[in-house]
N, C-alpha and C. Protein backbone atom coordinates (compact mmCIF):
# COMPACT_ATOMS: atom_id res chain seq x y z
N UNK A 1 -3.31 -2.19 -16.61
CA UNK A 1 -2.84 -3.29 -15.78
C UNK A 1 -4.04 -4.02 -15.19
N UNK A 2 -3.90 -4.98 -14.95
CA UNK A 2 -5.10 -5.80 -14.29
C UNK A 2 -4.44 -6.25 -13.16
N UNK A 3 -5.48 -7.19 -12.27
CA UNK A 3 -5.26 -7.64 -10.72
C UNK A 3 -4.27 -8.24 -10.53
N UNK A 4 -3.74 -9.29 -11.19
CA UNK A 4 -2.53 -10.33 -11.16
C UNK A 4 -0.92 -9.34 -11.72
N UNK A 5 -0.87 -8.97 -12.55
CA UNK A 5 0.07 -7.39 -12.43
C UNK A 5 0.06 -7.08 -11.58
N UNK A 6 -0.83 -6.55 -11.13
CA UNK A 6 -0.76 -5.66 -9.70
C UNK A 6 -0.31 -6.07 -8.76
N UNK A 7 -0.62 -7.28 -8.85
CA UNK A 7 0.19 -8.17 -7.30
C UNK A 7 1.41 -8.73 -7.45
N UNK A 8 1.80 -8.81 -8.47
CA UNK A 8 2.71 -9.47 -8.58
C UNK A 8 3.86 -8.27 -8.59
N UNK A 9 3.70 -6.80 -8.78
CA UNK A 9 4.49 -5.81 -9.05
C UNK A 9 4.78 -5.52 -7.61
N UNK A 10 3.47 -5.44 -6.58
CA UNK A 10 3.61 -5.42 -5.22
C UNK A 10 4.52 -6.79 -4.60
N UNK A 11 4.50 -7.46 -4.89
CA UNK A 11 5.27 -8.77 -4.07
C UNK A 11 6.89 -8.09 -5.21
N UNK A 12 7.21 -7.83 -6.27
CA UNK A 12 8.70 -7.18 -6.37
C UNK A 12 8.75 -6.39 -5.67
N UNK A 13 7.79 -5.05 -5.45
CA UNK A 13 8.78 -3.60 -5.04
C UNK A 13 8.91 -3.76 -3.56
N UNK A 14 8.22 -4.99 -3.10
CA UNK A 14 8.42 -4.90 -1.31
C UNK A 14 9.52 -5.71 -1.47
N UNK A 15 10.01 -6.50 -2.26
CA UNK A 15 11.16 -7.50 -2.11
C UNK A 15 12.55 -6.41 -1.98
N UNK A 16 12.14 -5.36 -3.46
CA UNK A 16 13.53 -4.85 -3.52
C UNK A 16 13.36 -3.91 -2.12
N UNK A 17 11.96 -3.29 -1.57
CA UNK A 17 12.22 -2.67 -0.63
C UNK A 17 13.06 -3.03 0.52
N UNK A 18 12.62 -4.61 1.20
CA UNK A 18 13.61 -4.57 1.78
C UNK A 18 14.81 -5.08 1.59
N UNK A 19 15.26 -5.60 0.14
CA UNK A 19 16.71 -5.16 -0.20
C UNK A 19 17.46 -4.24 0.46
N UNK A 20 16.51 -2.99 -0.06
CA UNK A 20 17.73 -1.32 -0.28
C UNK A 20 17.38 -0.98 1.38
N UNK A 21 16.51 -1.58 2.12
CA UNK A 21 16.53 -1.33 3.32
C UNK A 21 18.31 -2.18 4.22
N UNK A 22 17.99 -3.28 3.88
CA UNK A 22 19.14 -3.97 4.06
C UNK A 22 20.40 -3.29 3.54
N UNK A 23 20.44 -2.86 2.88
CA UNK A 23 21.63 -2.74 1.84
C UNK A 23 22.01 -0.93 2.53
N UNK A 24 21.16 -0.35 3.88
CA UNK A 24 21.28 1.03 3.78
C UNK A 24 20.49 2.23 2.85
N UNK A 25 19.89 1.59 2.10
CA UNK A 25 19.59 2.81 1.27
C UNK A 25 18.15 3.17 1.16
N UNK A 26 17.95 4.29 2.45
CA UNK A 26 16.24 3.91 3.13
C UNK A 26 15.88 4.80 2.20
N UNK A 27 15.96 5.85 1.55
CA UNK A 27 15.29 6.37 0.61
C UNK A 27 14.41 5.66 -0.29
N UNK A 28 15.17 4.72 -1.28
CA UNK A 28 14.26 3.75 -1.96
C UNK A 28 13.48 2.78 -1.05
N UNK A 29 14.15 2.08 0.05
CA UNK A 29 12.83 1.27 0.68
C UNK A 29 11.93 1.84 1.22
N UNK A 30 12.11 3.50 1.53
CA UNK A 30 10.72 3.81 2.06
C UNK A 30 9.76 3.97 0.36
N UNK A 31 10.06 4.91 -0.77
CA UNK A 31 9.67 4.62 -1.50
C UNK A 31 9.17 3.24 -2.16
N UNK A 32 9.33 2.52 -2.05
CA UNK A 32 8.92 1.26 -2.82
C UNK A 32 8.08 0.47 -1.85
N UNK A 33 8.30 0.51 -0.54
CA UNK A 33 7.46 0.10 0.30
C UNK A 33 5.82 0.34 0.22
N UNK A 34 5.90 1.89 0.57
CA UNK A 34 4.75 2.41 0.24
C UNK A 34 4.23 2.48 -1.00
N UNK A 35 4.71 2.19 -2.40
CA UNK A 35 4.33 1.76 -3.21
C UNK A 35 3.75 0.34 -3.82
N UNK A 36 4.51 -0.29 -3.29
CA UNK A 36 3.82 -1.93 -2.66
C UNK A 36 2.62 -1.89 -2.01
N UNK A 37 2.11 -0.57 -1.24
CA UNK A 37 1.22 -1.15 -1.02
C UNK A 37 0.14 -0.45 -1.76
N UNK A 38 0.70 0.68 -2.45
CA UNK A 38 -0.60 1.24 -3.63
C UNK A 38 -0.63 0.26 -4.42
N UNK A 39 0.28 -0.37 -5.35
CA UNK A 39 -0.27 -1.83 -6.10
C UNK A 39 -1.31 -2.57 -5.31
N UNK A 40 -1.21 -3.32 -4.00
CA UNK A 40 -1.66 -4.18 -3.61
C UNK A 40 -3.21 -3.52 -3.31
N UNK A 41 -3.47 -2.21 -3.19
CA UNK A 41 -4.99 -1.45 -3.23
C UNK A 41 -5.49 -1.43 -4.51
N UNK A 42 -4.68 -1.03 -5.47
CA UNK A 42 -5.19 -1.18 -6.99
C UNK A 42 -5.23 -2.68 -7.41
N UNK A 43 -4.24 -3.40 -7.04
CA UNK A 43 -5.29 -4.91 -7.06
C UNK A 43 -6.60 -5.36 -6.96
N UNK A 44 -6.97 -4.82 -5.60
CA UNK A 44 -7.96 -4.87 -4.66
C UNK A 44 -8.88 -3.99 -5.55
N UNK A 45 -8.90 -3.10 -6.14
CA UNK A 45 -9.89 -1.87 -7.29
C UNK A 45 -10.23 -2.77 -7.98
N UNK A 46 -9.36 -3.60 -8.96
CA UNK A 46 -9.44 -4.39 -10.38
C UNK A 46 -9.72 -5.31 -9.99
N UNK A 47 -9.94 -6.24 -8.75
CA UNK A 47 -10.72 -6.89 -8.50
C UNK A 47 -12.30 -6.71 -8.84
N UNK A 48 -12.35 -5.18 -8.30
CA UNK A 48 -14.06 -5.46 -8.26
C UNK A 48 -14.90 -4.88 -9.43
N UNK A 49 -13.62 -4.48 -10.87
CA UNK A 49 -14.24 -4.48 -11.96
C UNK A 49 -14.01 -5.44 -12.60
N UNK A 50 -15.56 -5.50 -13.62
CA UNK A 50 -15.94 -6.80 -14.56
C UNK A 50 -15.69 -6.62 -15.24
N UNK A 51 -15.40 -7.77 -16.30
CA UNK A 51 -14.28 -7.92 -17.76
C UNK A 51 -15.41 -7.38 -18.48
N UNK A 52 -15.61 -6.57 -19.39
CA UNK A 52 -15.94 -6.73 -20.22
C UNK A 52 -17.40 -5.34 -20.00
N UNK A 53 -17.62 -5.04 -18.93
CA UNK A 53 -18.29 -4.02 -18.30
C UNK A 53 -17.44 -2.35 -18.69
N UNK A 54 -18.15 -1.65 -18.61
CA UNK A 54 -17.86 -0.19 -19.47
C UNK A 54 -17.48 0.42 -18.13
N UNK A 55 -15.98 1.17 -17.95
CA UNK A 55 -15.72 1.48 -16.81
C UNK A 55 -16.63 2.42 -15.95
N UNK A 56 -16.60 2.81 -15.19
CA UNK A 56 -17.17 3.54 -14.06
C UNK A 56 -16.97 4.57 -14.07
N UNK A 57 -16.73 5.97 -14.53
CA UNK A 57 -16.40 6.97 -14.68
C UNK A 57 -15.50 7.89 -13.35
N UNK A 58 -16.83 7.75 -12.74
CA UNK A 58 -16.59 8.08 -11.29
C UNK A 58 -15.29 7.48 -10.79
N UNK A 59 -15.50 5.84 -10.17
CA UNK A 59 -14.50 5.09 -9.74
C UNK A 59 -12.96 5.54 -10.83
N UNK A 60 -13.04 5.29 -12.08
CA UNK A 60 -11.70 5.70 -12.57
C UNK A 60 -10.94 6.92 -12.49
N UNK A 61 -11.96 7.85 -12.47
CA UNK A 61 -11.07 9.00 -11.62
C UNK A 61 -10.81 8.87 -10.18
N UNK A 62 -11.38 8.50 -9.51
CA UNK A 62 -11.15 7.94 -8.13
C UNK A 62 -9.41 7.40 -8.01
N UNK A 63 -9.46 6.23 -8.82
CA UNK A 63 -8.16 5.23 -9.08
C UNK A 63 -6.76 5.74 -9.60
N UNK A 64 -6.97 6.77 -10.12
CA UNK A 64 -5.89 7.71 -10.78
C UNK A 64 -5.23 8.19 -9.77
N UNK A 65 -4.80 7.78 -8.41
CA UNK A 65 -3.83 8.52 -7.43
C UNK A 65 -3.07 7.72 -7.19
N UNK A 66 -2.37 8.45 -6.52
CA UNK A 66 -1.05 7.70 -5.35
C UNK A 66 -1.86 7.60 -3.43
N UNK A 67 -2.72 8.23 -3.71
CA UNK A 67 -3.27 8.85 -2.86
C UNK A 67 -4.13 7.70 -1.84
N UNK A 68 -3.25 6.66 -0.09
CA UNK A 68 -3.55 5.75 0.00
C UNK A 68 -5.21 5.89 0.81
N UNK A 69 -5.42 6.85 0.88
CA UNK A 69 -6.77 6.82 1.66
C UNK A 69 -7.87 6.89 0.48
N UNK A 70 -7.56 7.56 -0.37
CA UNK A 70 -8.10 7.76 -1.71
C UNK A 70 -8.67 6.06 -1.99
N UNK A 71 -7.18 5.96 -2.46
CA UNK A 71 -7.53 4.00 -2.71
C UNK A 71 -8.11 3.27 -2.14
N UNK A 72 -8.02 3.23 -0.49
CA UNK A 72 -8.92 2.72 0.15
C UNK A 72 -10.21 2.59 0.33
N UNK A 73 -10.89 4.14 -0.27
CA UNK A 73 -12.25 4.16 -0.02
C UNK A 73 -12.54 3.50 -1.46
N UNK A 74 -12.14 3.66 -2.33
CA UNK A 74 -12.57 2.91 -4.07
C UNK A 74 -12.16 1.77 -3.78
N UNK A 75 -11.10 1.12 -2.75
CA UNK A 75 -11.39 -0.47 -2.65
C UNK A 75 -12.80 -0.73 -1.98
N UNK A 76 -13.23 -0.25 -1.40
CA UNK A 76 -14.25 -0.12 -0.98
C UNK A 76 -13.95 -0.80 0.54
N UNK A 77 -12.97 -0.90 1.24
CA UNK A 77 -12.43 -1.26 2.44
C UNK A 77 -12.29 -0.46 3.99
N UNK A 78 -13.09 0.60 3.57
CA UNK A 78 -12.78 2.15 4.68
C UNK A 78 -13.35 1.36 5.72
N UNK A 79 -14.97 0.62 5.75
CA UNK A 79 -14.96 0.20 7.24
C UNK A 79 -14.61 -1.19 7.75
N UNK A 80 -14.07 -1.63 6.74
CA UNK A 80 -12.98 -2.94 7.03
C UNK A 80 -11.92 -2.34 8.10
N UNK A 81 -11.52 -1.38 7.56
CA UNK A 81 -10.13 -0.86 8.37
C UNK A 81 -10.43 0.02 9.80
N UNK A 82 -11.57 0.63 9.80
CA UNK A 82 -12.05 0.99 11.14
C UNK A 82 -12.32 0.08 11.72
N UNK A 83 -12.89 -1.06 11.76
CA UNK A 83 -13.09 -2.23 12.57
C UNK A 83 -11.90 -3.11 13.27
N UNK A 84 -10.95 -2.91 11.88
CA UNK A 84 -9.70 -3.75 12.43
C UNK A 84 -8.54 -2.45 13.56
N UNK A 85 -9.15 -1.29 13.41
CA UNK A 85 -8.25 -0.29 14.29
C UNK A 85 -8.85 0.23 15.50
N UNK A 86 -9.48 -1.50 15.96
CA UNK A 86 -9.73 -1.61 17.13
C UNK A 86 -8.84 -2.18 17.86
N UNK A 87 -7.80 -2.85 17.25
CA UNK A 87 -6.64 -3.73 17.14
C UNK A 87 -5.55 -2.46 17.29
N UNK A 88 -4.94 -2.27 18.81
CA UNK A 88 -3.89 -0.92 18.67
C UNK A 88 -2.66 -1.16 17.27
N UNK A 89 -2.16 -2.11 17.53
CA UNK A 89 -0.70 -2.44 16.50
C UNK A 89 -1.26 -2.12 15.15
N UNK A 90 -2.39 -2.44 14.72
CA UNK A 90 -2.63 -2.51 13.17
C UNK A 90 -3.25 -0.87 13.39
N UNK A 91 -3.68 -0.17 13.85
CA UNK A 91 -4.08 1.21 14.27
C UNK A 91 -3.01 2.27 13.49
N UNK A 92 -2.00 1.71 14.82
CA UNK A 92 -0.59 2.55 14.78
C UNK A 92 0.61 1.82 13.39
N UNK A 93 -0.16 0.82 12.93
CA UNK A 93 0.46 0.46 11.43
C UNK A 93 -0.13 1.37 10.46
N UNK A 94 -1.30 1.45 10.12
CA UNK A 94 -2.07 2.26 9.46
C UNK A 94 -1.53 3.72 9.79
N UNK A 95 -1.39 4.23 10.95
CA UNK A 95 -0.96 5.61 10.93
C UNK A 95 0.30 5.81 10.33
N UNK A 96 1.09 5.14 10.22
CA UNK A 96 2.55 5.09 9.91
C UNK A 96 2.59 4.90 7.96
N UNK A 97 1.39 4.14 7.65
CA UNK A 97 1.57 3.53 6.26
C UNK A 97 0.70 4.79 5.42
N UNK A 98 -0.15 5.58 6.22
CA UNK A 98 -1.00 6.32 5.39
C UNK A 98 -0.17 7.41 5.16
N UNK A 99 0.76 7.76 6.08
CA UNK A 99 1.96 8.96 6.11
C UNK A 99 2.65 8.85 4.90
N UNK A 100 2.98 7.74 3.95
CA UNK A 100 3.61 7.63 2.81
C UNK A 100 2.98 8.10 1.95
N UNK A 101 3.37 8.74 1.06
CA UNK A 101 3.65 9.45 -0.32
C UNK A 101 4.17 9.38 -1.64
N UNK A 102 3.53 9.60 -2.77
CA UNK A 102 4.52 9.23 -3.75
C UNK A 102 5.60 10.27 -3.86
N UNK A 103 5.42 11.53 -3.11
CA UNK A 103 6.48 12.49 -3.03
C UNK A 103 7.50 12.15 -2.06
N UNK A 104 7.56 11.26 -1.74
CA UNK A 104 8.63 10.90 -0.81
C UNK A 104 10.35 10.40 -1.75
N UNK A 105 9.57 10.00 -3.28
CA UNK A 105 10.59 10.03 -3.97
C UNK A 105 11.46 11.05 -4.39
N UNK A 106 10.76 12.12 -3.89
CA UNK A 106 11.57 13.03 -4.35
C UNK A 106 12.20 13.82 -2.68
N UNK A 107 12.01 13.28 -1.85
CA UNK A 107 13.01 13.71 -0.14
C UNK A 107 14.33 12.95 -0.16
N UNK A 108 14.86 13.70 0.76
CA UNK A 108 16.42 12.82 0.60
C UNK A 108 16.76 13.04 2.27
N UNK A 109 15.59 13.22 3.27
CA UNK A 109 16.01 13.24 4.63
C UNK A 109 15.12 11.90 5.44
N UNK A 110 15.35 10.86 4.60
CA UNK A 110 14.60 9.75 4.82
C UNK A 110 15.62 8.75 5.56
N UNK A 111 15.32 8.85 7.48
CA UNK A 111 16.42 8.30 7.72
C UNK A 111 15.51 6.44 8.15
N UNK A 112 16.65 5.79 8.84
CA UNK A 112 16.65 4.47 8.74
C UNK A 112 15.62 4.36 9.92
N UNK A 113 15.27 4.70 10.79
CA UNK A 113 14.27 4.36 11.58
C UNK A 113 12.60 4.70 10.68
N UNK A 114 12.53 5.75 10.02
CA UNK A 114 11.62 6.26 9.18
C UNK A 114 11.20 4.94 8.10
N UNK A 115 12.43 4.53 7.33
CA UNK A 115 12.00 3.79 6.65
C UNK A 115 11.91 2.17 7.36
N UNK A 116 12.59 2.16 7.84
CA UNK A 116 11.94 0.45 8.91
C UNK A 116 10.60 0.42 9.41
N UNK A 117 10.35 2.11 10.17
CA UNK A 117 8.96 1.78 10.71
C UNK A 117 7.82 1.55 9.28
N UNK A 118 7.90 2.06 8.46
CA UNK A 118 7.30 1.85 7.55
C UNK A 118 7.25 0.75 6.73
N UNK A 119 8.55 0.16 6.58
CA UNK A 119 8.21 -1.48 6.10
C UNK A 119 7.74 -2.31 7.07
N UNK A 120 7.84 -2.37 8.44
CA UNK A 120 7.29 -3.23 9.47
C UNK A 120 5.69 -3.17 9.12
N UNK A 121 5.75 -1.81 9.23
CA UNK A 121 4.11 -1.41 9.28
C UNK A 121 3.37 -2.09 8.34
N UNK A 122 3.96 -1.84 7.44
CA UNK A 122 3.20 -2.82 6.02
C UNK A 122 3.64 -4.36 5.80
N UNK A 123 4.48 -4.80 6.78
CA UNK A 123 4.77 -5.84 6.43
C UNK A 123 4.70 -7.23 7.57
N UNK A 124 4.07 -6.76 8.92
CA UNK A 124 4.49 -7.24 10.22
C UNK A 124 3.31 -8.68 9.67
N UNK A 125 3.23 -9.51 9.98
CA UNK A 125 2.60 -10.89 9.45
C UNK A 125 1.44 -10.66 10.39
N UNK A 126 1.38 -10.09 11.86
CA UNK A 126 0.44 -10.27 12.49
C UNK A 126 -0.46 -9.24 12.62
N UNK A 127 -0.05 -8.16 12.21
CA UNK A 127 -0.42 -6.25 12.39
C UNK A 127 -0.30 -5.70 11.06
N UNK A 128 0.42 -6.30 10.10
CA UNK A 128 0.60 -5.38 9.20
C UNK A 128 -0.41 -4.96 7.84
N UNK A 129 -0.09 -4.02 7.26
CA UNK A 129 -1.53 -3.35 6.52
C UNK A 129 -1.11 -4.52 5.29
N UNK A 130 -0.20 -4.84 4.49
CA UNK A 130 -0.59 -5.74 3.18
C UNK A 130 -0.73 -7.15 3.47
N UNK A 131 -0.74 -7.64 4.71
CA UNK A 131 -1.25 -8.93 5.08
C UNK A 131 -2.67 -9.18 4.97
N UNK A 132 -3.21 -8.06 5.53
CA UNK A 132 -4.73 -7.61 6.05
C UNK A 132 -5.46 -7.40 4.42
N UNK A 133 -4.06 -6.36 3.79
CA UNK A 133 -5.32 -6.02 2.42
C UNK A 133 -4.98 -7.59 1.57
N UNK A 134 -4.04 -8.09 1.44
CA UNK A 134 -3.95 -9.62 0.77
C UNK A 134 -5.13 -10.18 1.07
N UNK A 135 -5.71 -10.05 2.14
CA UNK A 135 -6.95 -11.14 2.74
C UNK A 135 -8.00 -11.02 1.75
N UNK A 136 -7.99 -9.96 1.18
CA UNK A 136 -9.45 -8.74 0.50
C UNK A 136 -8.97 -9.14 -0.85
N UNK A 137 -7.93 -10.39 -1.53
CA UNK A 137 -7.54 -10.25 -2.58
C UNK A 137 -8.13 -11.32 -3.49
């Protein structure tokens, strides 16, 4: 997949997220939420490889997770995000968004406050974490 995939897969799975949020069914919007925003970090990765350059060995095993702190440091954004969690709201967004999992697809005690705080978190226009990583895009 390359950068424009990537974003464009993140702008669907937050759409349907908050669909199935709307619709009651917080299981999938917490899943897809937090997956919206691993696309939108692996965007941010394939950004900063060159066409045509022999991958990175290192970095590609790096990129192979679900894993959002993982991603963050191979976006190369770790002290982007300490700087901005000087800012309480985007702090306590980040604490809420790093808590997601790709194993969350497989819980079924995912109730509706759980999954709201988690799409806010990633989604608040003024605080939220894929506004902030869009900026880096």
């Amino acid at each position: 997949m390359n950068k424009a995939e990537f974003e464009q897969l993140a702008e669907i799975r937050i759409k349907e997220a908050e669909i199935l949020l709307n619709q009651g069914c917080y299981h999938g919007a917490y899943y897809l939420a937090g997956y919206a925003l691993e696309c939108t970090l692996k965007a941010r990765i394939a950004k900063q490889v060159k066409e045509f350059d022999f991958p990175d060995f290192k970095l590609a095993k790096k990129v192979w997770t679900h894993n959002l702190d993982d991603l963050l440091q191979a976006a190369q954004l770790h002290q982007e995000l300490k700087l901005n969690e000087r800012q309480l709201e985007f702090a306590l967004n980040w604490a809420i968004a790093r808590l997601w999992s790709e194993e969350s697809r497989y819980e079924c005690n995912i109730e509706k406050e759980q999954a709201e705080d988690l799409f806010n978190a990633i989604t608040n226009s003024e605080s939220g974490i894929l506004p902030w990583l869009q900026s880096y895009l």
